[in-house]
C-alpha atoms as a PDB file:
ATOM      1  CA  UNK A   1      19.735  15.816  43.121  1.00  0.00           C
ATOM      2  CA  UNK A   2      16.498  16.444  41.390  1.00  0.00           C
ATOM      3  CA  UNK A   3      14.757  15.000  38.323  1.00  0.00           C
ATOM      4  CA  UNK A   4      15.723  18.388  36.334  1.00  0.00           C
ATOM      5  CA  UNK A   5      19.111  18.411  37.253  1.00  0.00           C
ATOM      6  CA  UNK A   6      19.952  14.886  36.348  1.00  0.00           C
ATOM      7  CA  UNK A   7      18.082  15.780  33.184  1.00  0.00           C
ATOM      8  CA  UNK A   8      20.501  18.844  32.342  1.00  0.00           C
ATOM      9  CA  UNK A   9      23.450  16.847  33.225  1.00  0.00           C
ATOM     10  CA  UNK A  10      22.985  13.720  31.372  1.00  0.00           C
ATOM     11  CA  UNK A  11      24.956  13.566  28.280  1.00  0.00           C
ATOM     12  CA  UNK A  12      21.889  13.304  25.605  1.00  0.00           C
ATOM     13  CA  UNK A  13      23.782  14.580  22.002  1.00  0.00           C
ATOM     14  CA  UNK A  14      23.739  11.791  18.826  1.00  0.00           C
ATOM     15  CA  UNK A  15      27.591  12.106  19.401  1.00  0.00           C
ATOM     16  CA  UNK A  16      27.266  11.075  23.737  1.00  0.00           C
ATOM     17  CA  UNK A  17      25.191   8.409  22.705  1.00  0.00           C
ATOM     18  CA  UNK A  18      27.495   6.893  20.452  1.00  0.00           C
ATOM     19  CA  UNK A  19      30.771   7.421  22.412  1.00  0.00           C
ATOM     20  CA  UNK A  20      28.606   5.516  25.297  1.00  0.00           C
ATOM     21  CA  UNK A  21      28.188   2.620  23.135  1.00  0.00           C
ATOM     22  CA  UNK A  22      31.419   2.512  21.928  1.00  0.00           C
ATOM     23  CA  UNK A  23      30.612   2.721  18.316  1.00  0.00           C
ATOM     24  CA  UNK A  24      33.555   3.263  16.275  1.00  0.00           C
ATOM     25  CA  UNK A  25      32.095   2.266  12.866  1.00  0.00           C
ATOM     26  CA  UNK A  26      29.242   4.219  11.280  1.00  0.00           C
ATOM     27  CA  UNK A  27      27.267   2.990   8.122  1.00  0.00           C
ATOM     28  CA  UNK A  28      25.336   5.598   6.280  1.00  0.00           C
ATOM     29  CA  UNK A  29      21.878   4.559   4.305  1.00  0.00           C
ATOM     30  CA  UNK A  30      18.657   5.283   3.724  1.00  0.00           C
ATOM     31  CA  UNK A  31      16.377   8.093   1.884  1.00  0.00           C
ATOM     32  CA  UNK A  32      18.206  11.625   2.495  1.00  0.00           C
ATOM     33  CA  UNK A  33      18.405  14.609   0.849  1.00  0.00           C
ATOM     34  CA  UNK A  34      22.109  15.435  -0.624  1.00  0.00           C
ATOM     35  CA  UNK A  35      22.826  18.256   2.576  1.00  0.00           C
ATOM     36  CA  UNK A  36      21.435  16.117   5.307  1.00  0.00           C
ATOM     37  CA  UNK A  37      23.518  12.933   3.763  1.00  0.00           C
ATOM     38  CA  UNK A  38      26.864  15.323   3.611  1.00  0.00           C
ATOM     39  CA  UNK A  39      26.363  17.292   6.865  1.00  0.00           C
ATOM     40  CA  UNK A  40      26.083  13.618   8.694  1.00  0.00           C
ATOM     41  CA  UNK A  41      29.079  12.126   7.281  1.00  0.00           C
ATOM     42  CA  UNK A  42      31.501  15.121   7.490  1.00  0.00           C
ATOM     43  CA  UNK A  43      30.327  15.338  11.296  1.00  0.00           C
ATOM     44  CA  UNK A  44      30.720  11.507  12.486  1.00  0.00           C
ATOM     45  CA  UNK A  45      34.002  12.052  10.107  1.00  0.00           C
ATOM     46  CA  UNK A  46      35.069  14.969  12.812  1.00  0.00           C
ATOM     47  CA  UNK A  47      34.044  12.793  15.274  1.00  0.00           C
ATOM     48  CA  UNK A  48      36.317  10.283  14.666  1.00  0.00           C
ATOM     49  CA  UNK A  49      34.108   7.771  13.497  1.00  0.00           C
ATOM     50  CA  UNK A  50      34.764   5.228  10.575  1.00  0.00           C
ATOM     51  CA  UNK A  51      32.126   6.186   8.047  1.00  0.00           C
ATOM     52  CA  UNK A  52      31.273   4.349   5.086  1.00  0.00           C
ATOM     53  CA  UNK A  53      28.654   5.264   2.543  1.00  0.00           C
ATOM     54  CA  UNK A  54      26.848   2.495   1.516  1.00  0.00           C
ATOM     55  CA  UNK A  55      26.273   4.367  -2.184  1.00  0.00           C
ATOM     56  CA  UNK A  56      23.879   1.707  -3.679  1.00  0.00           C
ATOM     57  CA  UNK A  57      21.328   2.217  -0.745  1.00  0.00           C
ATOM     58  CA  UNK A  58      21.192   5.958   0.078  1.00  0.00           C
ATOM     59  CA  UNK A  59      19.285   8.595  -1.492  1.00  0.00           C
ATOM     60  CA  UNK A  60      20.861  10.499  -4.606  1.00  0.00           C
ATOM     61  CA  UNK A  61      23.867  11.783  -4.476  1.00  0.00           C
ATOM     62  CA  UNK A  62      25.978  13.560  -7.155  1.00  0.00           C
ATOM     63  CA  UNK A  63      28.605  11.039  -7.776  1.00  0.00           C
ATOM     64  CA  UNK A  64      30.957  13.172 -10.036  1.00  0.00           C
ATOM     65  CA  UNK A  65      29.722  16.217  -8.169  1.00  0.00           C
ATOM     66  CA  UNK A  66      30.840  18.545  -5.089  1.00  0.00           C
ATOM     67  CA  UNK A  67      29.234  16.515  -2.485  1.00  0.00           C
ATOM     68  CA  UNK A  68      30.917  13.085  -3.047  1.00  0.00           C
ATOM     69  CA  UNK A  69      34.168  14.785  -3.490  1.00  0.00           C
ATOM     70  CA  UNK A  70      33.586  16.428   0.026  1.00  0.00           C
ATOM     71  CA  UNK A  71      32.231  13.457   1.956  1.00  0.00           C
ATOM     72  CA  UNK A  72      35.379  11.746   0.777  1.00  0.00           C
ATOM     73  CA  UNK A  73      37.626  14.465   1.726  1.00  0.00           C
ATOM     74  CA  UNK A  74      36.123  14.412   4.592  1.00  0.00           C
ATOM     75  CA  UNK A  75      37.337  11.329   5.087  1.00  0.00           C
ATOM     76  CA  UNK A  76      34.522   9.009   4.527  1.00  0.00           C
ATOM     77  CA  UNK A  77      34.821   5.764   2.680  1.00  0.00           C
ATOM     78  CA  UNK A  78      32.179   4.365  -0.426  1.00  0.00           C
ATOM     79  CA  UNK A  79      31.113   0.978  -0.593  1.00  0.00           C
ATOM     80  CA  UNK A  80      28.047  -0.950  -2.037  1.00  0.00           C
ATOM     81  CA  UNK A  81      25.651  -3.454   0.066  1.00  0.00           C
ATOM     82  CA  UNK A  82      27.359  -5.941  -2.195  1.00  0.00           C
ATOM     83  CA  UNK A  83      30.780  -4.986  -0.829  1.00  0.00           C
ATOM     84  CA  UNK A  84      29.544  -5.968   2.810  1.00  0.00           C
ATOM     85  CA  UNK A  85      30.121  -9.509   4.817  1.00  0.00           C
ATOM     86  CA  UNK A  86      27.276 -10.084   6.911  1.00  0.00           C
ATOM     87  CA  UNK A  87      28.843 -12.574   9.745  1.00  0.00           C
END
């Protein structure tokens, strides 16, 4: 088999990659804008994945607004860093 076709074949999507680590758990953070934030939440959310948006330490989002109301129906749960237990 050559270099190009084990290239092609390897699974190399942000969704393989997690399934190959077996990461069930997904905790969302960090500078976004409010699209980018929703889009990756509703998708691990459709992947399966347990998502929690860690609201205290992402960019803004709307709280009252359309986009928390959709990452939550997407499924997704809210939390603060405070609310996490670091072990």
């Amino acid at each position: 088999m050559s270099i190009q076709t084990k290239i092609r074949t390897r699974k190399s999507s942000p969704a393989d990659r997690l399934e190959d680590l077996n990461v069930k758990t997904v905790f969302v953070l960090g500078p976004a804008t409010q699209d980018c934030l929703k889009q990756t939440i509703v998708d691990a959310c459709q992947l399966g994945l347990t998502v929690v948006a860690l609201e205290d330490a992402i960019g803004r989002i709307e709280r009252e607004g359309d986009t928390l109301r959709e990452i939550l129906s997407a499924g997704a749960h809210q939390a603060t860093t405070a609310d996490m237990e670091i072990h």
